[in-house]
Protein backbone atom coordinates (compact mmCIF):
# COMPACT_ATOMS: atom_id res chain seq x y z
CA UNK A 1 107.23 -45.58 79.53
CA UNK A 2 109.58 -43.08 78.80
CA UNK A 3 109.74 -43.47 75.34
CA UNK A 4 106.11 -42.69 75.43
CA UNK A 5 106.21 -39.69 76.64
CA UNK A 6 108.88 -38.60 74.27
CA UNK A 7 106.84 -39.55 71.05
CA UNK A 8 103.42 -37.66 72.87
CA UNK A 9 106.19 -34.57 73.04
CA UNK A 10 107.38 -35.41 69.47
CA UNK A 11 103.94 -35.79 68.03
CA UNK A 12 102.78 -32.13 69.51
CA UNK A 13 105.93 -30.51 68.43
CA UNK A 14 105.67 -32.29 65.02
CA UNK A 15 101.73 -30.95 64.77
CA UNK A 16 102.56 -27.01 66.17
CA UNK A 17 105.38 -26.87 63.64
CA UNK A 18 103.53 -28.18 60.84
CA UNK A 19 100.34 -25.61 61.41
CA UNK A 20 103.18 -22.99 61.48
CA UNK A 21 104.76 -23.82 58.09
CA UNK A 22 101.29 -24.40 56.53
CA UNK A 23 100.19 -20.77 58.04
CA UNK A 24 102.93 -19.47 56.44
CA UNK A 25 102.51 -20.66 53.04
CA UNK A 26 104.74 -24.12 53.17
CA UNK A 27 104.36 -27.49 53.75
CA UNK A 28 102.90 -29.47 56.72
CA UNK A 29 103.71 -32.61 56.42
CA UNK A 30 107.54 -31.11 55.76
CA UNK A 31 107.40 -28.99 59.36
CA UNK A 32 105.79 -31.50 61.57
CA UNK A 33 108.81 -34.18 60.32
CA UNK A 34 111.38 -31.31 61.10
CA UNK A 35 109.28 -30.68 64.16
CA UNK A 36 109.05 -33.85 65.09
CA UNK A 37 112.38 -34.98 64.69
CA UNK A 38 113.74 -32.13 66.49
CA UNK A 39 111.95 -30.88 68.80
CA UNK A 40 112.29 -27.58 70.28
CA UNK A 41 114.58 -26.67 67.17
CA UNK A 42 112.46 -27.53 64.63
CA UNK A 43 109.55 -25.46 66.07
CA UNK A 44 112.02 -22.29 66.38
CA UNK A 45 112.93 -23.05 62.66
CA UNK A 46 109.69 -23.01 61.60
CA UNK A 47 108.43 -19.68 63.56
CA UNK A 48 111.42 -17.95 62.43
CA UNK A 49 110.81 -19.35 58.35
CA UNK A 50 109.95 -16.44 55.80
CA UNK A 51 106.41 -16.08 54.89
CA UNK A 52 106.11 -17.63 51.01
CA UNK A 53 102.80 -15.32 50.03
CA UNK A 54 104.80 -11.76 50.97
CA UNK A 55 108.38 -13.28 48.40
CA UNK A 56 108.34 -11.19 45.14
CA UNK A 57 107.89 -12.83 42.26
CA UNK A 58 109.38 -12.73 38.25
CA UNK A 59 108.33 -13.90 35.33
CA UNK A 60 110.06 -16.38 33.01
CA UNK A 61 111.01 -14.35 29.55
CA UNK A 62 110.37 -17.72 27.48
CA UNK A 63 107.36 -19.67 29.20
CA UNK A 64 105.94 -16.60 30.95
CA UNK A 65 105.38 -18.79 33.88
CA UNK A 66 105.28 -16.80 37.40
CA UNK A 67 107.92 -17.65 39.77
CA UNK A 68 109.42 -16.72 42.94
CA UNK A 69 112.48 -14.41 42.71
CA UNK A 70 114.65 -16.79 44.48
CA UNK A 71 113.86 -19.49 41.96
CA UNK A 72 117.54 -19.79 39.77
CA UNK A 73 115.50 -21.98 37.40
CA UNK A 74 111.93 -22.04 36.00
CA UNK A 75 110.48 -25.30 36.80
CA UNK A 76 107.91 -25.56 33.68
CA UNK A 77 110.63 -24.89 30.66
CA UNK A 78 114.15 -25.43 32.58
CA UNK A 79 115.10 -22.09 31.69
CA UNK A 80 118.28 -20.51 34.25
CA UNK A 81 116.61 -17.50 34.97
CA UNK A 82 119.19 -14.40 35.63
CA UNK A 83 117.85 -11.43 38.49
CA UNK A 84 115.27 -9.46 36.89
CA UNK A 85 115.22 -5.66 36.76
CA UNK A 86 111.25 -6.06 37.40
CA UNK A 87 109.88 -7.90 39.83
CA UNK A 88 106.00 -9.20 40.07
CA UNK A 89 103.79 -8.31 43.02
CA UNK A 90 103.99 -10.76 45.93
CA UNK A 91 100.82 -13.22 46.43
CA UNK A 92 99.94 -11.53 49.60
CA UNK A 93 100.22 -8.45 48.09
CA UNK A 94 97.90 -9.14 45.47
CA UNK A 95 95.34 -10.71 47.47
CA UNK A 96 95.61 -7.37 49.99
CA UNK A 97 94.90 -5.22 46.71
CA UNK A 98 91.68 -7.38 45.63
CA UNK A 99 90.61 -7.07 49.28
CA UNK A 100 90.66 -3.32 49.06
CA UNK A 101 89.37 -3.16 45.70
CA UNK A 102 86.13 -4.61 46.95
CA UNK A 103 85.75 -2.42 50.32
């Protein structure tokens, strides 16, 4: 009976991290295993993860594909990408400009 109880705890941990990590622009199913596995720990971890949509981004100089400035490789070419001088506006900065542009 025990047991039980610690899988219902699990199981809600598991689900509150997930929603989290997904509101914060990663993955669910990734947060409510953390979450799940570790409880209270894995719930802390995700509340206190970075936000993906507010990480600058760069462009890759030979596929021109958009990455995240952290990236040290671009995933569509291979390409080791070096820090850029220039950085591209952040997702959530972008949508935050097309809000305003319409009000």
């Amino acid at each position: 009976m025990a047991s039980l109880g610690y899988v219902v705890i699990a199981i809600g941990f598991g689900v509150a991290g997930g929603v989290v990590g997904r509101i914060k622009g990663s993955s669910f199913l990734l947060w409510f295993l953390i979450s799940g596995a570790v409880p209270v720990f894995g719930l802390m971890a995700a509340i206190a993860y970075r936000f993906e949509r507010d990480e600058l981004r760069r462009q890759c100089p030979r596929c021109g594909k958009v990455v995240k400035i952290y990236d040290a490789l671009c995933m569509r070419c291979g390409m080791e990408l070096e820090l850029p001088e220039v950085a591209v506006m952040s997702e959530g900065m972008e949508q935050r400009a097309r809000r305003k542009a319409r009000a």
